[in-house]
N, C-alpha and C. Protein backbone atom coordinates (compact mmCIF):
# COMPACT_ATOMS: atom_id res chain seq x y z
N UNK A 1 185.83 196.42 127.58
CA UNK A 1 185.85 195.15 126.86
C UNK A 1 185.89 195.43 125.36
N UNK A 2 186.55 194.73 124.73
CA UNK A 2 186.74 194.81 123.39
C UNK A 2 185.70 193.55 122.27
N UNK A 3 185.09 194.40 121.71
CA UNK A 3 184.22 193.62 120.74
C UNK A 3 184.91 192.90 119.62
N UNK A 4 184.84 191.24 119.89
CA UNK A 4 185.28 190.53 118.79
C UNK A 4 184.70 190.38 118.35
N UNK A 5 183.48 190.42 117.77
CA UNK A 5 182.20 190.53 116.58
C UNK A 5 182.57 192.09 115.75
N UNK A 6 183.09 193.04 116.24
CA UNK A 6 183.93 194.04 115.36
C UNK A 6 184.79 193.94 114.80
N UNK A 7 185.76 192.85 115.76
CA UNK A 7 186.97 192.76 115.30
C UNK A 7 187.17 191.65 114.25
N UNK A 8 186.57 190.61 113.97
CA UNK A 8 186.12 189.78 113.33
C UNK A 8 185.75 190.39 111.71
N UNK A 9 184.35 191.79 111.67
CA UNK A 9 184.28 192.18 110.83
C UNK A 9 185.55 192.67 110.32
N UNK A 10 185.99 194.04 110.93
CA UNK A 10 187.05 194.72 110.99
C UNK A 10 188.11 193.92 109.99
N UNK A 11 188.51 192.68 110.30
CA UNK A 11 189.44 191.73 109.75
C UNK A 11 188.91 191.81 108.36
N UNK A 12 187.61 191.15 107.47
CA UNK A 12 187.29 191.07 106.82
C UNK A 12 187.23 189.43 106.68
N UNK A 13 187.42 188.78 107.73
CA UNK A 13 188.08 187.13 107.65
C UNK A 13 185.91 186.67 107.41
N UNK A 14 186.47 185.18 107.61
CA UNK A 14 185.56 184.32 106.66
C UNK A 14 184.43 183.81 108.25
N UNK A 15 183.19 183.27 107.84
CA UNK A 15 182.48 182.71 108.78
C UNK A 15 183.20 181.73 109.53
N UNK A 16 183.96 181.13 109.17
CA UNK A 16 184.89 180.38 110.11
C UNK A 16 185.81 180.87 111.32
N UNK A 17 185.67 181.55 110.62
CA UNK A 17 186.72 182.69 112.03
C UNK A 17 185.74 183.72 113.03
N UNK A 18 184.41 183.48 112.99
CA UNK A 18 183.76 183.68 113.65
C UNK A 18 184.12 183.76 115.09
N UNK A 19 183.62 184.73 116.12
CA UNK A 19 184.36 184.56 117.60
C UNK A 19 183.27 183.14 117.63
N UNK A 20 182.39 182.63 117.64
CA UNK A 20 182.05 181.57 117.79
C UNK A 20 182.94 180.45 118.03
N UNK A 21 183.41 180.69 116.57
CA UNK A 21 184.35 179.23 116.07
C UNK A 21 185.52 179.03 117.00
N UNK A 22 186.00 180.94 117.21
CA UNK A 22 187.19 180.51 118.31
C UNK A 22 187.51 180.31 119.77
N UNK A 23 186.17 180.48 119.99
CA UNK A 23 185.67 180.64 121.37
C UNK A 23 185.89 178.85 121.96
N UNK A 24 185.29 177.67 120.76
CA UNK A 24 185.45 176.67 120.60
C UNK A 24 186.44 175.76 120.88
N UNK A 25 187.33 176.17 120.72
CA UNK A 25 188.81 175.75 120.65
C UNK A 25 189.69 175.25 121.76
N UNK A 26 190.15 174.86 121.82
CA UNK A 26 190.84 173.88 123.26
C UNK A 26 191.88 174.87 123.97
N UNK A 27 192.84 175.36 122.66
CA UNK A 27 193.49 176.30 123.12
C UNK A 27 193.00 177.71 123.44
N UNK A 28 191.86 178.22 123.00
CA UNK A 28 191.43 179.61 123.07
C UNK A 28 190.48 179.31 124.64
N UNK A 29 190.10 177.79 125.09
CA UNK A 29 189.44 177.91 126.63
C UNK A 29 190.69 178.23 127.51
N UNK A 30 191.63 177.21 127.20
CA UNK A 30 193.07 177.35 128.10
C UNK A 30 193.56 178.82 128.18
N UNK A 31 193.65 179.50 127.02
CA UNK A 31 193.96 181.01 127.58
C UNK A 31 193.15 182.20 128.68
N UNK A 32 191.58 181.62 128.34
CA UNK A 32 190.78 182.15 128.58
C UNK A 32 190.64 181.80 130.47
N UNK A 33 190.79 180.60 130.18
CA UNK A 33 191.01 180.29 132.02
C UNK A 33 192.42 180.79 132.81
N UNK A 34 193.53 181.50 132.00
CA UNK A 34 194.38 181.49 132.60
C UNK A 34 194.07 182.56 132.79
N UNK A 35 193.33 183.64 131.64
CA UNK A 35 193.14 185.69 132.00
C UNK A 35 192.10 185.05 133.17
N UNK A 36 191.25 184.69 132.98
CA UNK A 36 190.27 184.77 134.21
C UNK A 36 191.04 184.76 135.64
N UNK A 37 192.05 183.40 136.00
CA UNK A 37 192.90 183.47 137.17
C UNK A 37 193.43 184.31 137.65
N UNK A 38 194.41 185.56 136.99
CA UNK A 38 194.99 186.61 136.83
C UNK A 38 194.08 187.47 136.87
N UNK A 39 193.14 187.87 136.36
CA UNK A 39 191.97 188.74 136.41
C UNK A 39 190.87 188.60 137.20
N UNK A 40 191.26 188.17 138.38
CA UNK A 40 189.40 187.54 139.37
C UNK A 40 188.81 189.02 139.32
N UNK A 41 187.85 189.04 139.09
CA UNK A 41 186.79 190.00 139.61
C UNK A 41 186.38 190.77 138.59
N UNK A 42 187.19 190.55 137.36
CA UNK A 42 186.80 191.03 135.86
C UNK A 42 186.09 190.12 135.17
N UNK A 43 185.09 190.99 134.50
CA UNK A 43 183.98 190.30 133.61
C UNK A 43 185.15 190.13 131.96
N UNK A 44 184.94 188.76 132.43
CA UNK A 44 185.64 188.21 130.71
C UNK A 44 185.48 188.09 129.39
N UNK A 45 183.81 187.85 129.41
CA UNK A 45 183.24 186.89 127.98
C UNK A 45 181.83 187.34 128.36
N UNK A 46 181.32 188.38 127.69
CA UNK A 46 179.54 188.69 127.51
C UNK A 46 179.24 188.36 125.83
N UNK A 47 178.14 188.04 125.42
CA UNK A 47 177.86 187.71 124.60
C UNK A 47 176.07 188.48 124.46
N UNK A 48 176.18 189.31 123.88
CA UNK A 48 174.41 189.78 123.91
C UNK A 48 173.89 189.43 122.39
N UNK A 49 172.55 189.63 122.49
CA UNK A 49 171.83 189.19 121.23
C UNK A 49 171.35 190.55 120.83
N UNK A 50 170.90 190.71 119.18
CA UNK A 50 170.58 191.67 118.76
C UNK A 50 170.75 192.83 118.19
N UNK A 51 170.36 194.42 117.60
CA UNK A 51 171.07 195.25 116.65
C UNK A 51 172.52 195.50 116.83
N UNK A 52 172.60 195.30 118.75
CA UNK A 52 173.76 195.98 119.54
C UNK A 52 174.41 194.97 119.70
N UNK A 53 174.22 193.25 119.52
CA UNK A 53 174.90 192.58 120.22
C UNK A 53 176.31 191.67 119.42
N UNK A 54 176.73 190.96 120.09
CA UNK A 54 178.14 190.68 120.09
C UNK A 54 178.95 190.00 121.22
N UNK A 55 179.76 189.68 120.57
CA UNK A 55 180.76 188.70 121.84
C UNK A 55 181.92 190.23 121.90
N UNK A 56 182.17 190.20 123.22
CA UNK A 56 182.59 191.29 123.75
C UNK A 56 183.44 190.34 125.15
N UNK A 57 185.00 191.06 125.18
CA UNK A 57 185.83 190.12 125.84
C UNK A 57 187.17 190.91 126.35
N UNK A 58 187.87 190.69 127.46
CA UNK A 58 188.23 191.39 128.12
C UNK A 58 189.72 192.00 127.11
N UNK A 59 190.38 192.66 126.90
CA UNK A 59 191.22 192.93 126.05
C UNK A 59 192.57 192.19 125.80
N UNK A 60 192.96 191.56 127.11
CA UNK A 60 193.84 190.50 126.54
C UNK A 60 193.13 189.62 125.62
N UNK A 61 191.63 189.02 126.15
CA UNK A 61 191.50 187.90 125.04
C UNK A 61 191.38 188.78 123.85
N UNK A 62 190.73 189.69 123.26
CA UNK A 62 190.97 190.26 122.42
C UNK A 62 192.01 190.54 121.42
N UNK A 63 193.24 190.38 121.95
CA UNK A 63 194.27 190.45 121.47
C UNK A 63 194.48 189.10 121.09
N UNK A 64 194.26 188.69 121.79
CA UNK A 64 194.45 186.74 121.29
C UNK A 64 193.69 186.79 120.24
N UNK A 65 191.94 187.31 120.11
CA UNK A 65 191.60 186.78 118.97
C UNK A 65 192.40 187.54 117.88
N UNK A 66 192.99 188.56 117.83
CA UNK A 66 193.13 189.55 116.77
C UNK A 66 194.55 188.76 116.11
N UNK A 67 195.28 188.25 116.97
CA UNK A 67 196.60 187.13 116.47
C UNK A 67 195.80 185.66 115.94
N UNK A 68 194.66 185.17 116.07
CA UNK A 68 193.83 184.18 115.50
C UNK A 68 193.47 184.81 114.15
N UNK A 69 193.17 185.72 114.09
CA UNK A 69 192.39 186.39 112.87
C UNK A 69 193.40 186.59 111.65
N UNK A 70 194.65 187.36 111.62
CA UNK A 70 195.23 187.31 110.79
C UNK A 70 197.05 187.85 111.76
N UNK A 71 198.08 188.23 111.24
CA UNK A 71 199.48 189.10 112.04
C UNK A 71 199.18 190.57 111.90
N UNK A 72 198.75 190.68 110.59
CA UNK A 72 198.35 192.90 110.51
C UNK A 72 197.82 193.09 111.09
N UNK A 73 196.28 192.21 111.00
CA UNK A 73 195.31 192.76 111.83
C UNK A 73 195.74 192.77 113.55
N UNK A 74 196.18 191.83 114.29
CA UNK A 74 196.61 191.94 115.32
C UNK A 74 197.84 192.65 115.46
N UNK A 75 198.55 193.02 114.87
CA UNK A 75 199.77 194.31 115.20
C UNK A 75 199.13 195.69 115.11
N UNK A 76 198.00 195.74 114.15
CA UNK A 76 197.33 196.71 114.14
C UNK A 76 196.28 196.94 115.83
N UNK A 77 195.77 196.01 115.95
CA UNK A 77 195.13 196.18 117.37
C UNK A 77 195.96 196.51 118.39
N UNK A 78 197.11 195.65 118.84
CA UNK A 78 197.91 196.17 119.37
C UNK A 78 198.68 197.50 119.95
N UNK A 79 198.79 197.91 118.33
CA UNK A 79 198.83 199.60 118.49
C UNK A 79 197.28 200.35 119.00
N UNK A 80 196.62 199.66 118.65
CA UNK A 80 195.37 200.63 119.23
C UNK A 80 195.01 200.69 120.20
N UNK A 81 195.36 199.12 121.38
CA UNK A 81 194.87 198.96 122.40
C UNK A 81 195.92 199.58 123.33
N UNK A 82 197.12 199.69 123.06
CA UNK A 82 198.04 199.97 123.47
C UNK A 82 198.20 201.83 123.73
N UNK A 83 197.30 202.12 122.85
CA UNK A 83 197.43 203.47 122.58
C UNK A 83 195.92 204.36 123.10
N UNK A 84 195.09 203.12 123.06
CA UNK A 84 193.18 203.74 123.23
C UNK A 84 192.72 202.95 124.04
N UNK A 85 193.52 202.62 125.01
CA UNK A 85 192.89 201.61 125.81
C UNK A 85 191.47 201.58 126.05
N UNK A 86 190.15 200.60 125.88
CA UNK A 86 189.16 200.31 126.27
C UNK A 86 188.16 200.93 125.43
N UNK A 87 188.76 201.42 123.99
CA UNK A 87 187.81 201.66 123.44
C UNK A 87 187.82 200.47 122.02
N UNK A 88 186.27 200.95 121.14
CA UNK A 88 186.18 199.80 120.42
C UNK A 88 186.41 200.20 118.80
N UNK A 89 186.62 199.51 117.77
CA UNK A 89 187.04 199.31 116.38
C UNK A 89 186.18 200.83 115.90
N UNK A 90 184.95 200.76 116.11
CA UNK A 90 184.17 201.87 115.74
C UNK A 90 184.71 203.40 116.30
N UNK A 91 185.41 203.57 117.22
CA UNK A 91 185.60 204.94 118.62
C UNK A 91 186.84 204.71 117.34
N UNK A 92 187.67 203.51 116.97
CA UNK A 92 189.24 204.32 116.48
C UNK A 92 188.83 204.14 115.09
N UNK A 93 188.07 203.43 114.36
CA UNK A 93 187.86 203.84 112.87
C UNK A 93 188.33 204.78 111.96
N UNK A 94 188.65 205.75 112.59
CA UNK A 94 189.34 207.51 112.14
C UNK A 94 191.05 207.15 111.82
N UNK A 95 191.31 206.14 112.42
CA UNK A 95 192.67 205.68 111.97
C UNK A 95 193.12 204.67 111.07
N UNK A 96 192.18 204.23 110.16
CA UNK A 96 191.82 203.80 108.83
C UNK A 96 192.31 204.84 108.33
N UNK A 97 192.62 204.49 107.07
CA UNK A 97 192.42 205.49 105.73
C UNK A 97 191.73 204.03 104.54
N UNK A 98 190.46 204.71 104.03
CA UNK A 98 189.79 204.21 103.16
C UNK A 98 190.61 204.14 102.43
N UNK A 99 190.68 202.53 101.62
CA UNK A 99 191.37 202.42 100.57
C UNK A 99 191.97 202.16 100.90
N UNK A 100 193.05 202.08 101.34
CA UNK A 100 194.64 201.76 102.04
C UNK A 100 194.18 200.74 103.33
N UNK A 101 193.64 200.83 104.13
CA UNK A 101 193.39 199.91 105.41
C UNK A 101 192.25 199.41 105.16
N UNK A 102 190.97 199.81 104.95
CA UNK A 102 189.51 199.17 104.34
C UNK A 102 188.40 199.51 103.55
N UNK A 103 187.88 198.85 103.12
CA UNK A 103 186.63 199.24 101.98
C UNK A 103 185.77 199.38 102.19
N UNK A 104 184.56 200.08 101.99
CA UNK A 104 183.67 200.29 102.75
C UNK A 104 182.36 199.62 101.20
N UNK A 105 181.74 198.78 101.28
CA UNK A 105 181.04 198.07 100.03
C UNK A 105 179.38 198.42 100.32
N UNK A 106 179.49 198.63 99.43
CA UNK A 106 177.20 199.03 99.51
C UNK A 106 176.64 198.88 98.21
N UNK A 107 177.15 198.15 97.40
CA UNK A 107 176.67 197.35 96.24
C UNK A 107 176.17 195.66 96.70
N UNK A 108 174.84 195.88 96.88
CA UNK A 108 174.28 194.41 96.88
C UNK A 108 175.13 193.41 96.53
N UNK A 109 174.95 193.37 94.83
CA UNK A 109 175.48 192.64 93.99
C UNK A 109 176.73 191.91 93.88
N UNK A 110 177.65 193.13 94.30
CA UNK A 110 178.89 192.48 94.88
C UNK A 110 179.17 192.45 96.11
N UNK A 111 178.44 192.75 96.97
CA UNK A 111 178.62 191.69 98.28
C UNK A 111 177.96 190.41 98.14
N UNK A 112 176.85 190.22 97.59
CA UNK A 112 176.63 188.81 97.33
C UNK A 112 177.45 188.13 96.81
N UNK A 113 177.97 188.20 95.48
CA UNK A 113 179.30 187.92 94.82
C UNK A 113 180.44 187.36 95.87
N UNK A 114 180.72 188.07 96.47
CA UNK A 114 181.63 187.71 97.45
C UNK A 114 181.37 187.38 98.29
N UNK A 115 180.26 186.88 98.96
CA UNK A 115 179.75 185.50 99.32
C UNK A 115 179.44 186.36 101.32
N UNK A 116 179.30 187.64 101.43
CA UNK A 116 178.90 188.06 102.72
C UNK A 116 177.23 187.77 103.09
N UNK A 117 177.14 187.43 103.98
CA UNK A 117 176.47 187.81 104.58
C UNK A 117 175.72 188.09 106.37
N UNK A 118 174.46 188.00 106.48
CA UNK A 118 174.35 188.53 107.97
C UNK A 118 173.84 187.66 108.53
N UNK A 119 174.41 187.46 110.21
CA UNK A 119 174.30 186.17 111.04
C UNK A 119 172.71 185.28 110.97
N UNK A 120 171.97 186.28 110.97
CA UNK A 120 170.52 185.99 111.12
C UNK A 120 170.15 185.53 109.42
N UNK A 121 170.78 185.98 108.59
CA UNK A 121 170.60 185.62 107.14
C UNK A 121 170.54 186.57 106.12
N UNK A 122 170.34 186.34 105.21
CA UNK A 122 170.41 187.50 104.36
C UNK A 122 171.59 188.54 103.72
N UNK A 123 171.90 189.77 103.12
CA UNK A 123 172.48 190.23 102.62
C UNK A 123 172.36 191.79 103.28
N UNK A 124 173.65 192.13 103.61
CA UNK A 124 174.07 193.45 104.48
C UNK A 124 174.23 194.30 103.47
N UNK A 125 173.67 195.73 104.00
CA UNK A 125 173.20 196.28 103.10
C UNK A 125 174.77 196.95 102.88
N UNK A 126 175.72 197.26 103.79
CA UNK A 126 177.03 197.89 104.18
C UNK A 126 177.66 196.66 104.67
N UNK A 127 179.01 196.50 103.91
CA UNK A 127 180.11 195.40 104.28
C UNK A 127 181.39 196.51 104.47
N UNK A 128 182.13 196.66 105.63
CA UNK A 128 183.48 197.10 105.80
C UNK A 128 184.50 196.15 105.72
N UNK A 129 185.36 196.04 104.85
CA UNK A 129 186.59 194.95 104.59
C UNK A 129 187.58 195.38 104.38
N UNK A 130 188.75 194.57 105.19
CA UNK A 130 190.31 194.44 105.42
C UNK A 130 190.71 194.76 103.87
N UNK A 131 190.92 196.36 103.46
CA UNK A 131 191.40 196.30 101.75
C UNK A 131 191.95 195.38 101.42
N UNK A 132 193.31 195.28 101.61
CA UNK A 132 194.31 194.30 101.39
C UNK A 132 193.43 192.93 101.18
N UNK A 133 192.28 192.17 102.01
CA UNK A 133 191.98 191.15 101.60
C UNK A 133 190.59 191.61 100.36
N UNK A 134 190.34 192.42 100.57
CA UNK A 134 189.51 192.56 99.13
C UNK A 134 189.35 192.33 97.87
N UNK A 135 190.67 192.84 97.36
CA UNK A 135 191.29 192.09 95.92
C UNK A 135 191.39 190.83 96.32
N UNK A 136 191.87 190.04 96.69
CA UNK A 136 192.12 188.81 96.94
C UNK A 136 190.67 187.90 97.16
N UNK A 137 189.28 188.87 97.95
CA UNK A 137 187.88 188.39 97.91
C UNK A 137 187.74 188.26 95.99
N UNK A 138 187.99 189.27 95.89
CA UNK A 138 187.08 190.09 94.32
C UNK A 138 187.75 188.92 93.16
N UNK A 139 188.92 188.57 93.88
CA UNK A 139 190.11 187.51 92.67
C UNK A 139 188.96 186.40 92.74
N UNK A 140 188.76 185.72 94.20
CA UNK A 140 188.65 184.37 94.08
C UNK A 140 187.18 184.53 93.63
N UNK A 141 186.23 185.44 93.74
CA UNK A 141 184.81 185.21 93.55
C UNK A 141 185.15 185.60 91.38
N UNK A 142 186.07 186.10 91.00
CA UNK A 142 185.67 186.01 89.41
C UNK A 142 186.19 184.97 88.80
N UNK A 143 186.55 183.57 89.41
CA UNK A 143 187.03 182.78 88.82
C UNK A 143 186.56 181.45 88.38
């Protein structure tokens, strides 16, 4: 199963794009009932609480969320799932290159700035973000 609470971070996208938010959705149940039909006997949609937890979902939906999230980011999954089947954002991380694919942030100050933070509340001490949307965070928070 593929973790969309990784993939979500991974993106660098906004609390709105939360797997919550898309889980919600009229069209994201309709897909979700059609993998289930096609898939009887596979576990679809776990959701755990806590250091470890996360919405975690069978890899087609996964791929659905990753085309919800942004087109890179899901062409990028694509290749990964396609290539690493069944493993998660963290196992292929090594196929990043810092800087070029994502940022890795541990300045308080400007993660507050840029308006992150953690589900339960508060301010993460480590933010990993979609480079490419970074400048574009860093633009809209100095204006």
């Amino acid at each position: 199963m593929l973790s969309l609470t990784d993939m979500w971070k991974a993106a660098g996208e906004p609390e709105t794009k939360r797997p919550a938010e898309w889980l919600r959705q009229d069209s994201t149940k309709d897909f979700i009932e059609i993998v289930m039909v096609s898939n009887v006997g596979q576990n679809h949609i776990s959701t755990r609480r806590g250091n470890n937890g996360g919405t975690f979902a069978h890899w087609q939906i996964g791929l659905a969320y990753a085309k919800y999230l942004s087109p890179e980011f899901h062409m990028w999954c694509n290749e990964v799932v396609r290539e690493r089947p069944g493993r998660t954002f963290r196992e292929n991380r090594e196929r990043f290159v810092e800087g070029e694919d994502f940022a890795t942030l541990n300045q308080p100050d400007e993660i507050r700035t840029l308006g992150f933070t953690r589900p339960q509340g508060g301010t993460p001490a480590t933010v990993i973000h979609h480079a490419s949307r970074l400048s574009e965070a860093r633009e809209a928070a100095h204006r």
